[in-house]
PDB file of N, CA and C in Angstrom:
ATOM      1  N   UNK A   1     118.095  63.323 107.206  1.00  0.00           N
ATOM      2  CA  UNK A   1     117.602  64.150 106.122  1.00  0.00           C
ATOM      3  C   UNK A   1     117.239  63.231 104.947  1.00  0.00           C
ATOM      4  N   UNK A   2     116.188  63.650 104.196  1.00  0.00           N
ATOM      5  CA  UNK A   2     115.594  62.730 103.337  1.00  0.00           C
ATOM      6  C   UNK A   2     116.722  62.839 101.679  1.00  0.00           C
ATOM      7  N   UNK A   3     116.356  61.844 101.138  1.00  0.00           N
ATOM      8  CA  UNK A   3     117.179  62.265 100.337  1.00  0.00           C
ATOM      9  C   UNK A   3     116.462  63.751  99.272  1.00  0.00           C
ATOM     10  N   UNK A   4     115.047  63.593  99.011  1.00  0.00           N
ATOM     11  CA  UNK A   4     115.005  64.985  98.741  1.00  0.00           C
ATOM     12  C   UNK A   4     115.499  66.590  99.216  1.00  0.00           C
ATOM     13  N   UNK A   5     115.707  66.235 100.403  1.00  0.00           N
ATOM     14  CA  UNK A   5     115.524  67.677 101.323  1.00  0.00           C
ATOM     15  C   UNK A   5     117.314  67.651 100.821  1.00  0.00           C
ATOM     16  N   UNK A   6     117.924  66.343 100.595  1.00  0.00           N
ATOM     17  CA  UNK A   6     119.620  66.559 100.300  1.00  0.00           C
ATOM     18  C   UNK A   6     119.538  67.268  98.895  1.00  0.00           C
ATOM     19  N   UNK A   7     118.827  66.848  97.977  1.00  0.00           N
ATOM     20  CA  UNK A   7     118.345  67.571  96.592  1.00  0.00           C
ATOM     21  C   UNK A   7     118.722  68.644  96.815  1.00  0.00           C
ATOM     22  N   UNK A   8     117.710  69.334  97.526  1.00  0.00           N
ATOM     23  CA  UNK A   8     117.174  70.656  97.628  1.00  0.00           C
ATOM     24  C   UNK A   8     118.400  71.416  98.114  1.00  0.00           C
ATOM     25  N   UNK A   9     118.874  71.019  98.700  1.00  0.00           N
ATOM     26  CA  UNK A   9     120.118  71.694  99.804  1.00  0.00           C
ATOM     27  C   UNK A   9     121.127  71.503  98.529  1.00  0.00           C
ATOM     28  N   UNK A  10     120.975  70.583  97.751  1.00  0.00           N
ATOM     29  CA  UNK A  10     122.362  70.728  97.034  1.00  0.00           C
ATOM     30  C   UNK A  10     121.962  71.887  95.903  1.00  0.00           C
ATOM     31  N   UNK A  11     121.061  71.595  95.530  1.00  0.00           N
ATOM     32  CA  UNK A  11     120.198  73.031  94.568  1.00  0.00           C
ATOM     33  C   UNK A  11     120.878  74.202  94.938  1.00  0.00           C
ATOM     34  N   UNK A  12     119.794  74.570  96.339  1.00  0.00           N
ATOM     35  CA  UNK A  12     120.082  75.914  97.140  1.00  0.00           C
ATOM     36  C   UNK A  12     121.895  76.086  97.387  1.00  0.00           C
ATOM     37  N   UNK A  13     122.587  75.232  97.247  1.00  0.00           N
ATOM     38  CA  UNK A  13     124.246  75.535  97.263  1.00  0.00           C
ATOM     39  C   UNK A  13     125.169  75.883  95.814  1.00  0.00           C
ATOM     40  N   UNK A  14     124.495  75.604  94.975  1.00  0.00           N
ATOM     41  CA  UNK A  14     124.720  75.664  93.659  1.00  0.00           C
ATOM     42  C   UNK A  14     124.530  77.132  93.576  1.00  0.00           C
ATOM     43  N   UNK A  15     123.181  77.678  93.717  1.00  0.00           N
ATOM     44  CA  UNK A  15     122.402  78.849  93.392  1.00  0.00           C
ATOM     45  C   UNK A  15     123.561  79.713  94.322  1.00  0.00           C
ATOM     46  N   UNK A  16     123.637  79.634  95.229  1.00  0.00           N
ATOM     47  CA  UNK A  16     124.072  80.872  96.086  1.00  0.00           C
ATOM     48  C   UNK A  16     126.025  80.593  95.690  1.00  0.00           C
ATOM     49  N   UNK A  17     126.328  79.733  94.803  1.00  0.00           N
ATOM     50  CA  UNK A  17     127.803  79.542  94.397  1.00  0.00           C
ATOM     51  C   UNK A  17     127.769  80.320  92.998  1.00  0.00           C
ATOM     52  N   UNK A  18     126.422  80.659  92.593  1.00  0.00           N
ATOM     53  CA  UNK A  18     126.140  81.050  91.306  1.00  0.00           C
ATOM     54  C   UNK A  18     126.049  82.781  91.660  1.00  0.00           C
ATOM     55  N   UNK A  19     125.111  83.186  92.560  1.00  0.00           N
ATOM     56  CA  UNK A  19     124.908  84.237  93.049  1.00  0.00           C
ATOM     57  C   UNK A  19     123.381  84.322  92.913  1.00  0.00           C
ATOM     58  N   UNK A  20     122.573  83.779  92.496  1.00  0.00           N
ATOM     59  CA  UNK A  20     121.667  83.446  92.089  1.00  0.00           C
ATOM     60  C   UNK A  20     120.538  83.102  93.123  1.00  0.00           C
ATOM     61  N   UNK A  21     119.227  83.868  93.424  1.00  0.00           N
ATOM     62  CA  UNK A  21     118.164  83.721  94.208  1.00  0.00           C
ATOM     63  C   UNK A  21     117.088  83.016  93.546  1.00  0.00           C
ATOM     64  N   UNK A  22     116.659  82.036  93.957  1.00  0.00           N
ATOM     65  CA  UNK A  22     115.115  81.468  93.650  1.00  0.00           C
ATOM     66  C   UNK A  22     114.665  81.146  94.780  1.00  0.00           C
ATOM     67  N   UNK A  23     112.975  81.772  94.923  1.00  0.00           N
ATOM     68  CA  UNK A  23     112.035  81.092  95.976  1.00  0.00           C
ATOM     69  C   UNK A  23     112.253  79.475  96.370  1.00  0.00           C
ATOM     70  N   UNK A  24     112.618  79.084  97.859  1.00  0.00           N
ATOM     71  CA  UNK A  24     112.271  77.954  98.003  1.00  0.00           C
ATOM     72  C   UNK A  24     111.153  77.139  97.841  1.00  0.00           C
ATOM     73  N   UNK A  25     110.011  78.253  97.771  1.00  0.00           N
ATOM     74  CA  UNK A  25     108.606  77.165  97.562  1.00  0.00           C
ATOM     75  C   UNK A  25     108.503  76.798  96.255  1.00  0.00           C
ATOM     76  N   UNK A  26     108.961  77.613  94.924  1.00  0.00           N
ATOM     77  CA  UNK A  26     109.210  77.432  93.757  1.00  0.00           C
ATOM     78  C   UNK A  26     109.707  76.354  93.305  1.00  0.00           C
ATOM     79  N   UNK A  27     111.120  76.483  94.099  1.00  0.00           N
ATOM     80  CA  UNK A  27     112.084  75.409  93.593  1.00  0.00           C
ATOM     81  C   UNK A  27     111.527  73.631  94.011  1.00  0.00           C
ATOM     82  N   UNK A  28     110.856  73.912  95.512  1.00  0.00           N
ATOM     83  CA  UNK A  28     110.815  72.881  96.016  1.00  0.00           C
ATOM     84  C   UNK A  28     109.743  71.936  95.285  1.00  0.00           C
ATOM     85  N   UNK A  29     108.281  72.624  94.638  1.00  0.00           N
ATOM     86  CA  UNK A  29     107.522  72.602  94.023  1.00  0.00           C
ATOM     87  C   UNK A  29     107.913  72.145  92.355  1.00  0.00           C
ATOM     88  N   UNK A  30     109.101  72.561  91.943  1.00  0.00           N
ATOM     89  CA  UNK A  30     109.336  72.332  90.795  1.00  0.00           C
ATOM     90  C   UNK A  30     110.272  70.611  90.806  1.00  0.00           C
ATOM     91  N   UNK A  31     110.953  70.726  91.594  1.00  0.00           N
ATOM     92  CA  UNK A  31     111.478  69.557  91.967  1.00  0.00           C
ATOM     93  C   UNK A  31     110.959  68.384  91.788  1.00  0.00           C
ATOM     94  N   UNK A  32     109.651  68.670  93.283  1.00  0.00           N
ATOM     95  CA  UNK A  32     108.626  67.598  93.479  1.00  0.00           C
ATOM     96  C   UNK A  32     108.284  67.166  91.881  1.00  0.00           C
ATOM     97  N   UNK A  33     107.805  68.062  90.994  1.00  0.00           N
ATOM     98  CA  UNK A  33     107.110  67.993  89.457  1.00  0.00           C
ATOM     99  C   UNK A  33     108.283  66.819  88.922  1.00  0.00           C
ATOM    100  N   UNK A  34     109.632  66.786  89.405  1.00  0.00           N
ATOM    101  CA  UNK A  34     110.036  66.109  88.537  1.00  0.00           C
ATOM    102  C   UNK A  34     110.262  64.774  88.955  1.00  0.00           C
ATOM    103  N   UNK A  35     110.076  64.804  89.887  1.00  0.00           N
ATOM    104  CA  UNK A  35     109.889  63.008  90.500  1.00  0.00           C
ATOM    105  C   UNK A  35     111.418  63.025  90.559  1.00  0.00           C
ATOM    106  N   UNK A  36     111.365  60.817  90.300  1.00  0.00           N
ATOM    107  CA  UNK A  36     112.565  60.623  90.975  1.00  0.00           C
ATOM    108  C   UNK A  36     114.028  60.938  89.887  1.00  0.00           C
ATOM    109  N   UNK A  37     113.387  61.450  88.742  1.00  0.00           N
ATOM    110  CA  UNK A  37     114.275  61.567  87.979  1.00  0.00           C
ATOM    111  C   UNK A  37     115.710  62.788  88.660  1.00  0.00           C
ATOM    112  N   UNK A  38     115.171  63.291  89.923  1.00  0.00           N
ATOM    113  CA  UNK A  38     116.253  64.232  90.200  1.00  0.00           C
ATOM    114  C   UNK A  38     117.291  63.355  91.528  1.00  0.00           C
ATOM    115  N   UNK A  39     116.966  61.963  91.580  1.00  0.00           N
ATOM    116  CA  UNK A  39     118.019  61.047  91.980  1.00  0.00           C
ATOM    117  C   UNK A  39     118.783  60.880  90.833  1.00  0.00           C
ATOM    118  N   UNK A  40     118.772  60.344  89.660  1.00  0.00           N
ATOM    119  CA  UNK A  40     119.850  60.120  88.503  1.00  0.00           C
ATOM    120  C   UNK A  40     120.414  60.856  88.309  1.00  0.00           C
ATOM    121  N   UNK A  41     121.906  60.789  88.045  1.00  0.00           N
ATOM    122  CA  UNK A  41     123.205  61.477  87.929  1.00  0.00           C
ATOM    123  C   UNK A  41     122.540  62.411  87.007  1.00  0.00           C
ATOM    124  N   UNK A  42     122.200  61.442  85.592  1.00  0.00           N
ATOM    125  CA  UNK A  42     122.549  61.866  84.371  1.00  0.00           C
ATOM    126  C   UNK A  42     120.698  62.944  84.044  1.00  0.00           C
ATOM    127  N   UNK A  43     119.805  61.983  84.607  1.00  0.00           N
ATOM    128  CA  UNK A  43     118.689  63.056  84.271  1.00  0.00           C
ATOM    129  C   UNK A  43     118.389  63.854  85.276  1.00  0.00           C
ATOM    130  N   UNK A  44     119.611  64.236  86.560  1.00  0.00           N
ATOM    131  CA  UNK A  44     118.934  65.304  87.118  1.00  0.00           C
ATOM    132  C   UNK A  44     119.415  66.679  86.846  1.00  0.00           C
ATOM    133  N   UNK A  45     120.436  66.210  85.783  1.00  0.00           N
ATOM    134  CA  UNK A  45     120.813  67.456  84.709  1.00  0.00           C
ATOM    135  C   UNK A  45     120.550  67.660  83.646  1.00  0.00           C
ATOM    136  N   UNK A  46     120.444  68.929  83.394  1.00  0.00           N
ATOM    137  CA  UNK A  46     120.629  69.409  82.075  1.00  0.00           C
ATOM    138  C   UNK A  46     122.217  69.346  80.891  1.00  0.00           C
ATOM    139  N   UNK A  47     122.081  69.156  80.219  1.00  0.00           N
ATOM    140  CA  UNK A  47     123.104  69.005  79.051  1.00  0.00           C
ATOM    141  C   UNK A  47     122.795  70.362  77.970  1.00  0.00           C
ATOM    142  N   UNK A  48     123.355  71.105  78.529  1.00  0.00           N
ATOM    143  CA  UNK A  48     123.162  72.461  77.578  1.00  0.00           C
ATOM    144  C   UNK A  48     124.095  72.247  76.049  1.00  0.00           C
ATOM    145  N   UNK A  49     124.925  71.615  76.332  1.00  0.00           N
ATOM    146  CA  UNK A  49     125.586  70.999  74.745  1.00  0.00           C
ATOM    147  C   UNK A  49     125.082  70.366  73.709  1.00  0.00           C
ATOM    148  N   UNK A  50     123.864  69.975  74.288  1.00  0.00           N
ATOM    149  CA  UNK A  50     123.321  68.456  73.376  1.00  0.00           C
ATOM    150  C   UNK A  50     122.047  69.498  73.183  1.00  0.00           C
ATOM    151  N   UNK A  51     121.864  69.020  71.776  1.00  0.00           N
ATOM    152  CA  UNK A  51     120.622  70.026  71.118  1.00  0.00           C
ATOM    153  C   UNK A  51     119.396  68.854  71.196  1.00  0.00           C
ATOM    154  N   UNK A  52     119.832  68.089  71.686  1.00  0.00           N
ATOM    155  CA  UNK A  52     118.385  67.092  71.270  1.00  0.00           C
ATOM    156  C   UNK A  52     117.945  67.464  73.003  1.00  0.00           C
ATOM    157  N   UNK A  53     118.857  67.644  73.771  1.00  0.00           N
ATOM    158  CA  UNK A  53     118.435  67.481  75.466  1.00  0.00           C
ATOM    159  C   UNK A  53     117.594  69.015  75.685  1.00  0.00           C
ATOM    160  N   UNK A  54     118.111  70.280  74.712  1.00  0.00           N
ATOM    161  CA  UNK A  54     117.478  71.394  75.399  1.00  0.00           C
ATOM    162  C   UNK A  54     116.344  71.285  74.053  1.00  0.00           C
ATOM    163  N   UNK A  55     116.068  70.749  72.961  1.00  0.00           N
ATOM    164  CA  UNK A  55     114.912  70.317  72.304  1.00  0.00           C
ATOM    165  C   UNK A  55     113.790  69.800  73.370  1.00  0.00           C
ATOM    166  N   UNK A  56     114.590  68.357  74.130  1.00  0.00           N
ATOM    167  CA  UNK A  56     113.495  67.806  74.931  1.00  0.00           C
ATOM    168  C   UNK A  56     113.007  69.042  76.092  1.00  0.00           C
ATOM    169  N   UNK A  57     113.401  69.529  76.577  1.00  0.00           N
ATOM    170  CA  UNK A  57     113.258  71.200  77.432  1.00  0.00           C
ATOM    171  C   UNK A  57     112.207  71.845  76.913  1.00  0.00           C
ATOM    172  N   UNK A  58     112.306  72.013  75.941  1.00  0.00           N
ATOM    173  CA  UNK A  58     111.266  73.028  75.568  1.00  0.00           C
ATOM    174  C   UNK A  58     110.149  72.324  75.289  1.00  0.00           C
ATOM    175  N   UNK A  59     110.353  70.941  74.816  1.00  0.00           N
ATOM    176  CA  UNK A  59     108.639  70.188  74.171  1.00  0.00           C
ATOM    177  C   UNK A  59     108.536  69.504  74.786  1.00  0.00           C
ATOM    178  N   UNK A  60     108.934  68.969  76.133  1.00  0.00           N
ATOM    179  CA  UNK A  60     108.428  68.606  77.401  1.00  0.00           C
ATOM    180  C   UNK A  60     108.001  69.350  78.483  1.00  0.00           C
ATOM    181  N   UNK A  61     108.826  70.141  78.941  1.00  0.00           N
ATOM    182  CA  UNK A  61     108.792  70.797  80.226  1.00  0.00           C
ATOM    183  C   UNK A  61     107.490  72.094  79.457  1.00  0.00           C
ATOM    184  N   UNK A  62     108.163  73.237  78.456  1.00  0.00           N
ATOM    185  CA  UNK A  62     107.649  74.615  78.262  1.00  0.00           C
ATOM    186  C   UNK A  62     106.521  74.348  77.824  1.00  0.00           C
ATOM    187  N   UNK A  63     106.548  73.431  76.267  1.00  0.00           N
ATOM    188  CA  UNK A  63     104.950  73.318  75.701  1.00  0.00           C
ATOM    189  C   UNK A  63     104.538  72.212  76.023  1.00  0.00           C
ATOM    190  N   UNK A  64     105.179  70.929  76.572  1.00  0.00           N
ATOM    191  CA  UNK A  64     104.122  70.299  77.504  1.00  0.00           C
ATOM    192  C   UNK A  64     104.105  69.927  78.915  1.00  0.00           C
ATOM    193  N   UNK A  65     104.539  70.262  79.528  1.00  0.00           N
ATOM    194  CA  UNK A  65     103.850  70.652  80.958  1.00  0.00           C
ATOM    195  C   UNK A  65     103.486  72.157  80.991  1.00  0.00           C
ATOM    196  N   UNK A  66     103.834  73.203  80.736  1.00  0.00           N
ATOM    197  CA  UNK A  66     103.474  74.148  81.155  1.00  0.00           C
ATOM    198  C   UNK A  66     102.518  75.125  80.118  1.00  0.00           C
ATOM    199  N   UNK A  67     102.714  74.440  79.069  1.00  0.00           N
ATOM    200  CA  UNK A  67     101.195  74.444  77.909  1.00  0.00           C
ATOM    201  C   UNK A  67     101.413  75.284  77.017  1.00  0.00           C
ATOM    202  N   UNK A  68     102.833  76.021  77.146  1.00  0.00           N
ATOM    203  CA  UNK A  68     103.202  77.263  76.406  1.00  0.00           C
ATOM    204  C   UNK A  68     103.355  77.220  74.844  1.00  0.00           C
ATOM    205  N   UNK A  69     103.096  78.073  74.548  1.00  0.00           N
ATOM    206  CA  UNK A  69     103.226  78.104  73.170  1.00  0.00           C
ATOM    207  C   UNK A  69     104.518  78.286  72.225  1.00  0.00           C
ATOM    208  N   UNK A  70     104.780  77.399  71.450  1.00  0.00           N
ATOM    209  CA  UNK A  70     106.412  77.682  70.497  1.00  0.00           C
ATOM    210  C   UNK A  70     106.372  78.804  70.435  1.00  0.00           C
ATOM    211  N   UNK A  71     107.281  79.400  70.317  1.00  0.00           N
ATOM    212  CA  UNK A  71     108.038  80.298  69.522  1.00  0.00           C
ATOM    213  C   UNK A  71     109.556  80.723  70.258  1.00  0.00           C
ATOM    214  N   UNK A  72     110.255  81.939  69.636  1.00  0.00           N
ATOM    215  CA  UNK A  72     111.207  82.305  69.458  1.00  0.00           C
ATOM    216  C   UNK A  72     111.644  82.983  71.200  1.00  0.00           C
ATOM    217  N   UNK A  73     110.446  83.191  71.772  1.00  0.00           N
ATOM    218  CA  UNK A  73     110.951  83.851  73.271  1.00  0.00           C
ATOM    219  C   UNK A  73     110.757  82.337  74.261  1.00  0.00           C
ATOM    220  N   UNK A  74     110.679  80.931  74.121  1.00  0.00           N
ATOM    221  CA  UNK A  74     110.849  79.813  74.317  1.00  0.00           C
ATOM    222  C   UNK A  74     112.347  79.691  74.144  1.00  0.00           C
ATOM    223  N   UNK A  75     112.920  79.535  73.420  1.00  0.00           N
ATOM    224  CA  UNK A  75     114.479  79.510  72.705  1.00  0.00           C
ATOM    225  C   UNK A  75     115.140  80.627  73.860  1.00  0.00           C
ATOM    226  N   UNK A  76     114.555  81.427  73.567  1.00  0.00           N
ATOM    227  CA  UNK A  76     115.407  83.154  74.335  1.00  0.00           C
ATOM    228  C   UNK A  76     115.507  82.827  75.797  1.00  0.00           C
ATOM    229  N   UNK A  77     114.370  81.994  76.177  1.00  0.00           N
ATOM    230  CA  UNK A  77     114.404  82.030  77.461  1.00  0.00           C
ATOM    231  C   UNK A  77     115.260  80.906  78.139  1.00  0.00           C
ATOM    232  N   UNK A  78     115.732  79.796  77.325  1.00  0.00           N
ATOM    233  CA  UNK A  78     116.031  78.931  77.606  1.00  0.00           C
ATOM    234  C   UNK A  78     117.899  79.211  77.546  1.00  0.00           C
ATOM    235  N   UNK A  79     118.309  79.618  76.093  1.00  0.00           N
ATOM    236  CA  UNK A  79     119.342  80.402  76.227  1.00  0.00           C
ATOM    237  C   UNK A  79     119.711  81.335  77.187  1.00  0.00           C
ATOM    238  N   UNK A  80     118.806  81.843  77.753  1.00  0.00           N
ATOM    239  CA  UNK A  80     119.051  83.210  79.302  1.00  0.00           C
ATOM    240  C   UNK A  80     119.634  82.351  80.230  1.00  0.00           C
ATOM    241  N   UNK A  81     119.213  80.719  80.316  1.00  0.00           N
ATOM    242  CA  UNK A  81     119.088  80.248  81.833  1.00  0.00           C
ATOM    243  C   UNK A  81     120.565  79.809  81.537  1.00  0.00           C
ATOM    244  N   UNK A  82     120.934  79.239  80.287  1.00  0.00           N
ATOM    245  CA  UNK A  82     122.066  78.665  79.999  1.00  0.00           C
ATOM    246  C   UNK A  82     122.815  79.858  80.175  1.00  0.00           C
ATOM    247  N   UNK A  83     123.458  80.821  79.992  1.00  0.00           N
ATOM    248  CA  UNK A  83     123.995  82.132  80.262  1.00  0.00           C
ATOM    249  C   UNK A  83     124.331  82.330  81.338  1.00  0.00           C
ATOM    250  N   UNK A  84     122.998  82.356  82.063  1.00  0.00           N
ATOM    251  CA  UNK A  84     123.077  82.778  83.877  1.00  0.00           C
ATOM    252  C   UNK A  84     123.841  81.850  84.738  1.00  0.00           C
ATOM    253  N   UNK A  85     123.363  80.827  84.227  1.00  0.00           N
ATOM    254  CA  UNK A  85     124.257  79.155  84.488  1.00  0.00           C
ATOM    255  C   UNK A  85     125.284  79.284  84.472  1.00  0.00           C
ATOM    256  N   UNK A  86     125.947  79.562  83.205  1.00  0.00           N
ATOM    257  CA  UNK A  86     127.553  79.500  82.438  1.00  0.00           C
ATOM    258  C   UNK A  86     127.482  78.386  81.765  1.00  0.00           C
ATOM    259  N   UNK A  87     127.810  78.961  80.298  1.00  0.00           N
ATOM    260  CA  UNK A  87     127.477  77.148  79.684  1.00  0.00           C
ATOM    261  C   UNK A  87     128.507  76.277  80.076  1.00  0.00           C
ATOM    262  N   UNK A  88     129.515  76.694  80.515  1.00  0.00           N
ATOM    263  CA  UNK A  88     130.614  75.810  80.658  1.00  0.00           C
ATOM    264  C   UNK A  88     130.551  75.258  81.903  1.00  0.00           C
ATOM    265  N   UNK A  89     129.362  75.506  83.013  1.00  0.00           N
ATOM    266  CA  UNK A  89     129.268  74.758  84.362  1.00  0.00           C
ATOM    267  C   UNK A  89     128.568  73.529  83.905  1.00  0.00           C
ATOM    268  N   UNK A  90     129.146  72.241  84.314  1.00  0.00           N
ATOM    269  CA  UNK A  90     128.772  71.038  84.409  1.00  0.00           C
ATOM    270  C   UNK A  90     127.381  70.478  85.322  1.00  0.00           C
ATOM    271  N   UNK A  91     127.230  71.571  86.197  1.00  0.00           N
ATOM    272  CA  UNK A  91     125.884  70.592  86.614  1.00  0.00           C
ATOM    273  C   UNK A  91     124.950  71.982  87.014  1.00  0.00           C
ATOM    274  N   UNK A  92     124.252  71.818  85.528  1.00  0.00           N
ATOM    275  CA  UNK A  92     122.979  72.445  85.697  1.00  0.00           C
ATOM    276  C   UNK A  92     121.975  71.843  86.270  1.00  0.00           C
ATOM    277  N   UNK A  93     121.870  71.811  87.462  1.00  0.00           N
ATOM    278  CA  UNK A  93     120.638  71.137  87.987  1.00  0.00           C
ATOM    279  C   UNK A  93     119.751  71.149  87.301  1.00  0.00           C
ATOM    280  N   UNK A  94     118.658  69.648  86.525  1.00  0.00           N
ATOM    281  CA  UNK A  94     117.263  70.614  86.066  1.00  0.00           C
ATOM    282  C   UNK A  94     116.387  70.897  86.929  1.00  0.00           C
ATOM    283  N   UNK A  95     116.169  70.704  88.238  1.00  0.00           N
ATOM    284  CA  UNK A  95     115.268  71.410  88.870  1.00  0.00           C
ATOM    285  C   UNK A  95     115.411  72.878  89.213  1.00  0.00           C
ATOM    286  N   UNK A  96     116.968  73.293  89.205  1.00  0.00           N
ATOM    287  CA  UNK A  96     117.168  74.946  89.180  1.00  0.00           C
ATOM    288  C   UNK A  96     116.706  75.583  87.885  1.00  0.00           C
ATOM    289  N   UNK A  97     117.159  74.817  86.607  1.00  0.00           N
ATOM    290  CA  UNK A  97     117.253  75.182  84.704  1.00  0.00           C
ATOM    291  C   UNK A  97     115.337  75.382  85.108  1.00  0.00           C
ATOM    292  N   UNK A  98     114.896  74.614  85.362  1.00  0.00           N
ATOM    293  CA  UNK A  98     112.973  74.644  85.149  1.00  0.00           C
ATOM    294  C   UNK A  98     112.788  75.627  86.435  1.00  0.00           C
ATOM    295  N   UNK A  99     112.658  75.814  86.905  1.00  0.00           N
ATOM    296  CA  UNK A  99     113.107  76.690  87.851  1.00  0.00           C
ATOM    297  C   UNK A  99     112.856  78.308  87.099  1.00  0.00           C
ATOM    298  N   UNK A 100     114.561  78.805  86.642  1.00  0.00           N
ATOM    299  CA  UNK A 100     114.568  79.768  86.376  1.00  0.00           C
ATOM    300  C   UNK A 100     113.792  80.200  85.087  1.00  0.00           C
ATOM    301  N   UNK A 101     113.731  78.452  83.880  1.00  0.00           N
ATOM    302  CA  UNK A 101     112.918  79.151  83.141  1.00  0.00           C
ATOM    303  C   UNK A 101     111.321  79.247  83.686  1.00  0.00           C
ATOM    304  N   UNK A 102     110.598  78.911  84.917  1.00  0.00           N
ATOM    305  CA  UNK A 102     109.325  79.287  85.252  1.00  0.00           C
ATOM    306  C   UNK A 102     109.343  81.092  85.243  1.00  0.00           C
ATOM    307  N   UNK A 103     110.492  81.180  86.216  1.00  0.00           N
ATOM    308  CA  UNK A 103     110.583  82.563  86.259  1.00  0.00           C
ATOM    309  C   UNK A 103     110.445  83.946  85.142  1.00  0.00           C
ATOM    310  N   UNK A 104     111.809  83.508  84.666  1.00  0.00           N
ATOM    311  CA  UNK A 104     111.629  83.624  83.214  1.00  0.00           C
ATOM    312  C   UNK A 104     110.565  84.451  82.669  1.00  0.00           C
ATOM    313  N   UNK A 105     110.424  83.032  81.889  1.00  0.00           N
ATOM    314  CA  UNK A 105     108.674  83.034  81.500  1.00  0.00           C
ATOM    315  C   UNK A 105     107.718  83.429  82.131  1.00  0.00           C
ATOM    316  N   UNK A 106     107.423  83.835  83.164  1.00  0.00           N
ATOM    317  CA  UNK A 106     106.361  83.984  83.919  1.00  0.00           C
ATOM    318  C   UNK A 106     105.138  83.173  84.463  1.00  0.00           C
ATOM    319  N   UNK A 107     105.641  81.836  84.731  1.00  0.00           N
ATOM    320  CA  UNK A 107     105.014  81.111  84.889  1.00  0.00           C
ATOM    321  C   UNK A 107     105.022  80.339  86.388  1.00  0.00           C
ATOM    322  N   UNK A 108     105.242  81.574  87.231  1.00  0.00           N
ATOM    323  CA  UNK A 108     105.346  80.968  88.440  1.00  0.00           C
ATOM    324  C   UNK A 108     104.056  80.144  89.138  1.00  0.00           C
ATOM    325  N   UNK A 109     102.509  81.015  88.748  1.00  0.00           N
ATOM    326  CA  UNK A 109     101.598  80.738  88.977  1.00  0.00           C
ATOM    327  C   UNK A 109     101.270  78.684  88.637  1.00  0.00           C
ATOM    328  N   UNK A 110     102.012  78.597  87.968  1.00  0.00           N
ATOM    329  CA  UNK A 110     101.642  76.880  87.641  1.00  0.00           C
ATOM    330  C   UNK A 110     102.483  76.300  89.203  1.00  0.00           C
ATOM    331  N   UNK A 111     102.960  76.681  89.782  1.00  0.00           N
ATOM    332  CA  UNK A 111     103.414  76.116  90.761  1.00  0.00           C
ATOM    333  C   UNK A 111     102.776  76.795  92.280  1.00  0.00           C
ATOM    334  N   UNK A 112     101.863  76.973  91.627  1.00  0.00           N
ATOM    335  CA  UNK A 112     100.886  77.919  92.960  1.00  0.00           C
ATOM    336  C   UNK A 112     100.305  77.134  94.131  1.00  0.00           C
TER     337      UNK A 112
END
């Protein structure tokens, strides 16, 4: 097994420990987007504690990759994923966190 497809499998074990459904073509697709950064311990998570890490979230991933526009349902949505997560779980995958906020947001179509 490649080490992506181990990614993915560790993703998909998280989610279903969570209770939590996402499309595999979604996830797998969102993944790929993030390159090899989802080998590193430290950047293949999210840090929902650190305000500079879910800053970089929104003005990397929301308004620049996915082109969206600031505002206040950016924040809302990002707070939802942290919620659904549990802020107190330690490994928010970010390929699940980008993930649910595609969903979210409605932005599944960028991964079409």
């Amino acid at each position: 097994m490649s080490k992506f497809d181990e990614a993915i499998e560790t993703y998909q074990e998280s989610l279903k420990d969570l209770g939590i459904t996402i499309d595999a073509d979604l996830l797998t697709a969102v993944a790929k987007g993030l390159g090899p950064s989802i080998y590193n311990a430290d950047s293949s998570k999210v840090s929902s504690s650190d305000s500079e890490e879910i800053a970089r979230v929104k003005n990397n991933f929301l308004i620049g990759k996915l082109g969206l526009a600031d505002g206040p349902e950016l924040d809302a949505a990002i707070d939802s994923v942290i919620e659904q997560l549990g802020a107190s779980n330690r490994n928010k995958y970010r390929a699940v966190f980008y993930a649910l906020l595609v969903i979210k947001l409605g932005q599944e179509s960028f991964y079409a």
